[in-house]
Protein backbone atom coordinates (compact mmCIF):
# COMPACT_ATOMS: atom_id res chain seq x y z
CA UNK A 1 150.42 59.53 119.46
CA UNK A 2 147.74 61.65 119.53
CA UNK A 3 145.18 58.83 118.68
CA UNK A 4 146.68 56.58 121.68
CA UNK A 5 146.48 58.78 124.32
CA UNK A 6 142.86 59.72 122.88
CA UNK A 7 141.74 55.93 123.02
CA UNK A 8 143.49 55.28 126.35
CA UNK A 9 141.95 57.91 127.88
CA UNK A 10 138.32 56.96 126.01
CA UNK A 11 139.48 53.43 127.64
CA UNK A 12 140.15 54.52 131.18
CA UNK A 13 136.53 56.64 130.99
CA UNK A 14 134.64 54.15 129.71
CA UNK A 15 136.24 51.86 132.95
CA UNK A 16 135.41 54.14 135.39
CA UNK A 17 131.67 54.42 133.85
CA UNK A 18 131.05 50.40 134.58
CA UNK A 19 132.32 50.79 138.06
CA UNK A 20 129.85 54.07 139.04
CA UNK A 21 127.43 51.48 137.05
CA UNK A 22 128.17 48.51 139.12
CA UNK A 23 128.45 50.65 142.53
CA UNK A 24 124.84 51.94 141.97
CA UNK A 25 123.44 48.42 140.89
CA UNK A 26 125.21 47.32 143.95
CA UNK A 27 123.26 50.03 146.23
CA UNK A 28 120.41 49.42 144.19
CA UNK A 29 119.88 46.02 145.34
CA UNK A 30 121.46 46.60 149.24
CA UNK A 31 118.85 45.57 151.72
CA UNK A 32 119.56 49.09 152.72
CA UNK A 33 117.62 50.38 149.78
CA UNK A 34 115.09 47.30 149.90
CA UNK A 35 113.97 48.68 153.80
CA UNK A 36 114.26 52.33 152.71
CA UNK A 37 111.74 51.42 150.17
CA UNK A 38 109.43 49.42 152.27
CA UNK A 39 109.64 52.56 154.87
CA UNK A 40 108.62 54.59 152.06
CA UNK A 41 105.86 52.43 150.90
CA UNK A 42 104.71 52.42 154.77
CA UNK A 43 104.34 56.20 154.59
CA UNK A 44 103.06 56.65 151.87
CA UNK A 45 99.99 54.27 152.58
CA UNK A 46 99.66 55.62 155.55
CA UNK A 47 99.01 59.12 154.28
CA UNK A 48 96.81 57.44 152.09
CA UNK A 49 95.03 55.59 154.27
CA UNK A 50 94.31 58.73 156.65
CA UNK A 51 93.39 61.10 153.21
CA UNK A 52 89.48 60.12 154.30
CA UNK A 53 89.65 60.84 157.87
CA UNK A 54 91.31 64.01 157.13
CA UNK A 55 88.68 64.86 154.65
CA UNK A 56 86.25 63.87 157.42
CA UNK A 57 87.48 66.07 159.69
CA UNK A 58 87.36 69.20 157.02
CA UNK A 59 84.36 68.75 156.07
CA UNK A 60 82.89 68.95 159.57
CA UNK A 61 84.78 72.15 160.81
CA UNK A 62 83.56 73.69 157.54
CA UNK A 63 79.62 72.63 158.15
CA UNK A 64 80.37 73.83 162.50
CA UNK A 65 81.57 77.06 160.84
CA UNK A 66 79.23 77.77 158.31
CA UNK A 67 76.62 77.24 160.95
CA UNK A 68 78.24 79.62 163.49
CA UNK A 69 78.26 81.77 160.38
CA UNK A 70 74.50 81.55 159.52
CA UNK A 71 73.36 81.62 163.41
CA UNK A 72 75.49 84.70 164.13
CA UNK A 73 74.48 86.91 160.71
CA UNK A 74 70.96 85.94 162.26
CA UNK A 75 71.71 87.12 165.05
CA UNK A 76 73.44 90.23 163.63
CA UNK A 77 70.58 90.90 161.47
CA UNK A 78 67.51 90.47 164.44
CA UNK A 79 69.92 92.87 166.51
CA UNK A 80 69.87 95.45 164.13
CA UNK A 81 66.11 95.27 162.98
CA UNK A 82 65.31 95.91 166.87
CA UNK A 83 67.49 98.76 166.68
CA UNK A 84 66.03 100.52 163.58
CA UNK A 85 62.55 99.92 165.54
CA UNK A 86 63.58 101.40 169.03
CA UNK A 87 65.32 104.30 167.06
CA UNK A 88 62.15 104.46 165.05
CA UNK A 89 59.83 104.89 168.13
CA UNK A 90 62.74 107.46 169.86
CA UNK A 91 62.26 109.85 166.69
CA UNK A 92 58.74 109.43 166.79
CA UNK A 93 58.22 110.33 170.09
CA UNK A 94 60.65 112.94 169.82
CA UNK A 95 58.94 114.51 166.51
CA UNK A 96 55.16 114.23 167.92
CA UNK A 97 57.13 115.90 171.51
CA UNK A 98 58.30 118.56 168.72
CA UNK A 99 54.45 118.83 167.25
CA UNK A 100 53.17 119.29 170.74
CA UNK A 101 55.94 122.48 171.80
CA UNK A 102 55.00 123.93 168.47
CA UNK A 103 50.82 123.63 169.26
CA UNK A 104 51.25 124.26 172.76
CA UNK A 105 53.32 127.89 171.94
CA UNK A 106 50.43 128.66 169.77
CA UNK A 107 47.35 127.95 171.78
């Protein structure tokens, strides 16, 4: 009895396999699925198709911001050298102002 109920139920499994099996197929080829597809396809080669421009369009913020880079770590740098030379002349002229109150107490 055992054996019967076994292959019955083996029977009634195996059934409901082919008809999932048959249900998909029948999505499968649905013009549902077909236009899904196509949309898909559409996208996709449309990302593809825009890859270059996008690339493009990288590659030229990267070269407008290494330039603003370059021109303003010039500028940084020109800044800062005139700085060191006007600090420069201010101890100068304060170290020869120094020299002179130390000769002019001694004369």
């Amino acid at each position: 009895m055992e054996e019967k109920i076994g292959r019955e139920t083996l029977q009634e499994l195996l059934k409901l396999q082919i008809q999932i099996l048959d249900k998909y197929k029948k999505v499968l080829d649905s013009d549902e699925r077909k236009e899904a597809k196509k949309a898909v396809s559409n996208i996709l080669t449309a990302i593809i198709a825009a890859v270059p421009s996008v690339f493009r369009l990288q590659q030229l913020a990267y070269n407008e911001i290494v330039g603003l880079h370059e021109e303003a770590t010039a500028k940084t740098r020109k800044l800062l050298e005139d700085l060191l030379r006007e600090e420069q002349a201010r101890a100068e002229i304060h170290n020869r102002m120094r020299e002179q109150a130390r000769g002019g107490g001694k004369q």
